[in-house]
C-alpha atoms as a PDB file:
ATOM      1  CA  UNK A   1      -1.532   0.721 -32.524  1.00  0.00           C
ATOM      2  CA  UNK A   2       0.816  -1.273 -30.440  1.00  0.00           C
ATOM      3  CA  UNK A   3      -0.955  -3.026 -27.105  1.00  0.00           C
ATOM      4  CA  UNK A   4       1.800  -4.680 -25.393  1.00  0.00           C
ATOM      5  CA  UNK A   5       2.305  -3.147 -22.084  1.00  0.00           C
ATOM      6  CA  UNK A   6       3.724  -4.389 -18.747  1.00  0.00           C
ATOM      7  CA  UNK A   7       0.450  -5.954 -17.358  1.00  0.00           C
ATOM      8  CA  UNK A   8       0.549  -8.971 -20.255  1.00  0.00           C
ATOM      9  CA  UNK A   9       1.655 -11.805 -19.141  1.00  0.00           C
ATOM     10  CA  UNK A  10       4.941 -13.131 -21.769  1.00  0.00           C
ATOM     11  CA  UNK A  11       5.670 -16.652 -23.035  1.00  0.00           C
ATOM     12  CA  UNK A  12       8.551 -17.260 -24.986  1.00  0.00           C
ATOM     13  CA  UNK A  13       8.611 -20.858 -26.663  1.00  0.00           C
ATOM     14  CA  UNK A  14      11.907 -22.533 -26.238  1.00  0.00           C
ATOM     15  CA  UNK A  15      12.488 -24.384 -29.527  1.00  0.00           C
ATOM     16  CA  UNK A  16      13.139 -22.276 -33.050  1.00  0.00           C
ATOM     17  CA  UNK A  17      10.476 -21.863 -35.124  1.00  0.00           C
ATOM     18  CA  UNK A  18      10.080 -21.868 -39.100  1.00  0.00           C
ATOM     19  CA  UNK A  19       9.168 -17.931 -39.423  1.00  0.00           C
ATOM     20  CA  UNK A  20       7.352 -18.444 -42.449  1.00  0.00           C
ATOM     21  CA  UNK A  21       4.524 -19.988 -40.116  1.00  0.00           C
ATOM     22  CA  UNK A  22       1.880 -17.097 -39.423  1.00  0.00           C
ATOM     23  CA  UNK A  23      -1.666 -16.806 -37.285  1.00  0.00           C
ATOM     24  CA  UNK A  24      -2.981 -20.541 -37.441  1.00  0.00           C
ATOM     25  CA  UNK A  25       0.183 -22.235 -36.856  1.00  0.00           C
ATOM     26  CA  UNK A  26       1.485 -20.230 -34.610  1.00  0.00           C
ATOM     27  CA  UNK A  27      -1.896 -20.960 -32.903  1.00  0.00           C
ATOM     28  CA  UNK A  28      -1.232 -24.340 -33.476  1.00  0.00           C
ATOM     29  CA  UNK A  29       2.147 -24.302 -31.088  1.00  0.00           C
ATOM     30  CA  UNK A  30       0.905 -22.052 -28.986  1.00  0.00           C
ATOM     31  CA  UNK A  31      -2.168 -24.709 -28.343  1.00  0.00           C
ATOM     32  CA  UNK A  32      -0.916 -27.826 -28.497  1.00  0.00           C
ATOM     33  CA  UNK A  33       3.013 -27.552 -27.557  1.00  0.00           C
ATOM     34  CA  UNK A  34       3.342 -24.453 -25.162  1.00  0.00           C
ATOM     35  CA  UNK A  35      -0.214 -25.931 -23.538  1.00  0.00           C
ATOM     36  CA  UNK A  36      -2.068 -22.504 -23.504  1.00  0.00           C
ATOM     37  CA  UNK A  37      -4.977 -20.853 -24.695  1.00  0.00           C
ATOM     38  CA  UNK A  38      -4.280 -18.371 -28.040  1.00  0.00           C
ATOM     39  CA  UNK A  39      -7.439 -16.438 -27.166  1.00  0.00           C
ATOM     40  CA  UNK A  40      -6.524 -15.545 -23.266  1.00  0.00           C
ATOM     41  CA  UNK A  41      -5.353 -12.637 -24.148  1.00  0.00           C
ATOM     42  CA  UNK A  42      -1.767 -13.786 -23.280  1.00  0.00           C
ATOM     43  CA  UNK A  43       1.639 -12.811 -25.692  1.00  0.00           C
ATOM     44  CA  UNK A  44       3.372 -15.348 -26.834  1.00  0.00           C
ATOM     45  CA  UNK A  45       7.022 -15.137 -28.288  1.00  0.00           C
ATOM     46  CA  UNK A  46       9.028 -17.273 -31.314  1.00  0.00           C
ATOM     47  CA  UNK A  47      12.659 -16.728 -32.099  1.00  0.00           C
ATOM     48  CA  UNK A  48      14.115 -18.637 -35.307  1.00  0.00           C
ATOM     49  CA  UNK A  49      17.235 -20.761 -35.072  1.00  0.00           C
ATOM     50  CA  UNK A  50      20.038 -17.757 -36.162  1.00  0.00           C
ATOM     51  CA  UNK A  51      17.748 -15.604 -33.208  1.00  0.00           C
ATOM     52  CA  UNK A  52      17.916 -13.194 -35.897  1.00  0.00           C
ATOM     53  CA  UNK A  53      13.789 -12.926 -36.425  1.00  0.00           C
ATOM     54  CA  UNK A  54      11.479 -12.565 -33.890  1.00  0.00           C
ATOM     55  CA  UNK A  55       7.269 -13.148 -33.812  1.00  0.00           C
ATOM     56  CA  UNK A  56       5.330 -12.307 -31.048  1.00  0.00           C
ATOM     57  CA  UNK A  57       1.491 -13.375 -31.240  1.00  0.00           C
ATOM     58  CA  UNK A  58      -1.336 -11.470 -29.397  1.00  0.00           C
ATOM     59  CA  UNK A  59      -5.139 -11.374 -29.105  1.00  0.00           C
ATOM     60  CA  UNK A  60      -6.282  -7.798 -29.821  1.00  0.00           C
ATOM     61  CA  UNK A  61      -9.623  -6.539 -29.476  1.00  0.00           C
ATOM     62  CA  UNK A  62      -9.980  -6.193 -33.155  1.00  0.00           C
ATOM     63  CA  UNK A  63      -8.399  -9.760 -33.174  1.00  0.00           C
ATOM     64  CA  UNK A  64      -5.022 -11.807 -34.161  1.00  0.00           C
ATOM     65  CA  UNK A  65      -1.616  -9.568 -34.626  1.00  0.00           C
ATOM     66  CA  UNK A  66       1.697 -10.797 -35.315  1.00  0.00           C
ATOM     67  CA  UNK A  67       4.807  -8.169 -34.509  1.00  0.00           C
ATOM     68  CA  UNK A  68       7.560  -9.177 -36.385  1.00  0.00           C
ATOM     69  CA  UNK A  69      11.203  -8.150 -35.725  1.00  0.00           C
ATOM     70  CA  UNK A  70      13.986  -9.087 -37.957  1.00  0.00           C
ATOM     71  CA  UNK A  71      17.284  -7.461 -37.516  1.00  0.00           C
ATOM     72  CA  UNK A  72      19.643  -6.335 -40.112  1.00  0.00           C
ATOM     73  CA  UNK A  73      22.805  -7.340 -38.170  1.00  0.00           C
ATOM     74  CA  UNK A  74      23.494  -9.147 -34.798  1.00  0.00           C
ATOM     75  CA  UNK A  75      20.957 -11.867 -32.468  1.00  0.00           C
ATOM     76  CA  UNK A  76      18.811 -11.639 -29.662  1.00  0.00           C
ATOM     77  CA  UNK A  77      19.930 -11.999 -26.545  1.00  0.00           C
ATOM     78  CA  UNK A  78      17.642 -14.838 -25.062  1.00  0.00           C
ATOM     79  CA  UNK A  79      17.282 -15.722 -21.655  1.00  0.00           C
ATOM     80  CA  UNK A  80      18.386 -19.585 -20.226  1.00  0.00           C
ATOM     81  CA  UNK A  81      15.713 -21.580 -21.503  1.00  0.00           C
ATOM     82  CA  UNK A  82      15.529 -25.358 -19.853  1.00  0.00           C
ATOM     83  CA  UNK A  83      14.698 -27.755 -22.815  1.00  0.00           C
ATOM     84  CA  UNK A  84      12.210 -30.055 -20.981  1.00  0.00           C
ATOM     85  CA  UNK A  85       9.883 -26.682 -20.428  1.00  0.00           C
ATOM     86  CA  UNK A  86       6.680 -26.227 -22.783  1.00  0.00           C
ATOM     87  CA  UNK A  87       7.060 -21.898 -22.593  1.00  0.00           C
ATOM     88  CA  UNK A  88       9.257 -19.696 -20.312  1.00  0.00           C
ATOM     89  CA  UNK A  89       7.722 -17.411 -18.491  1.00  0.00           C
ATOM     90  CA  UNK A  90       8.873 -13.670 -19.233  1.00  0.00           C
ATOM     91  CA  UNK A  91       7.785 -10.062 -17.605  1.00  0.00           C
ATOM     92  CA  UNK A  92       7.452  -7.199 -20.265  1.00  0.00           C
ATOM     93  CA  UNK A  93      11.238  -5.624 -18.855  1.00  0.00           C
ATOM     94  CA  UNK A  94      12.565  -9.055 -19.859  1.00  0.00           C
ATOM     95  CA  UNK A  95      11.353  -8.761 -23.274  1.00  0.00           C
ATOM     96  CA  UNK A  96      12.274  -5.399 -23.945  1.00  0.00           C
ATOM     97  CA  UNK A  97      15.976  -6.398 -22.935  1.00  0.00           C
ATOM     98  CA  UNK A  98      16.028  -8.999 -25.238  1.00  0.00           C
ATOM     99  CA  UNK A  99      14.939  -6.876 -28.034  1.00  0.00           C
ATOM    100  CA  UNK A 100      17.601  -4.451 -26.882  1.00  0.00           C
ATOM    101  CA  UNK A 101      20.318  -5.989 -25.979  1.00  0.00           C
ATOM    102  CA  UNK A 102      21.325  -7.540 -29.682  1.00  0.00           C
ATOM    103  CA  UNK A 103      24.685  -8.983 -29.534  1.00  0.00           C
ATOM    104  CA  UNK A 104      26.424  -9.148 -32.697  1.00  0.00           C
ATOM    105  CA  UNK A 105      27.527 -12.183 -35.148  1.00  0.00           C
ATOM    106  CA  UNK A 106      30.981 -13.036 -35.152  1.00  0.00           C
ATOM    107  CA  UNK A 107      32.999 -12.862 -38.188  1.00  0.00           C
ATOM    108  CA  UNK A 108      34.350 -16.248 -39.605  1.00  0.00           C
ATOM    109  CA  UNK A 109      37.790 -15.114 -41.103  1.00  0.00           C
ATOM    110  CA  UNK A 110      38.081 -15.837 -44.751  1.00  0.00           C
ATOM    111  CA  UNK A 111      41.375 -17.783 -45.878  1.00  0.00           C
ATOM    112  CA  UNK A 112      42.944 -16.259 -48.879  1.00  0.00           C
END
């Protein structure tokens, strides 16, 4: 069942992220980089470098889920994110444009 919903409150972290980390080190940034508590109930957000893969980390009632979103073609659109900030702050209709609004690649042209 998905339980994200407009009444979350949204962090996305600002640096790329190594998407092969899962629950405990995502935990791990979400704790000691992004200075906030895992367990508040609050979603937290992590784009890789290419903004091609997205994780977004939330305490359930069951307990820890991970969405993961990696697209076949094209990037996220991400917001301005000032480097000096530990999380940016993000409502759930900011999210969902970023997940919708994909812009796509450009083509390097091949010489022949």
């Amino acid at each position: 069942m998905f339980h994200l919903h407009q009444s979350l409150r949204y962090y996305l972290y600002p640096a790329p992220v190594d998407m092969r980390k899962s629950f405990y080190t995502l935990s791990g940034i979400v704790t000691s980089s992004m200075h906030r508590n895992v367990l508040s109930g609050e979603v937290f957000i992590f784009v890789n470098r290419n903004q091609t893969i997205m994780k977004i980390l939330h305490m359930e009632y069951g307990g820890m889920v991970i969405y993961h979103k990696k697209l076949d073609s094209g990037r996220f659109k991400l917001p301005q994110i000032d480097e000096n900030t530990h999380s940016l702050t993000l409502d759930w209709k900011e999210l969902i444009m970023m997940i919708q609004q994909v812009t796509q690649k450009r083509k390097k042209l091949q010489k022949k």
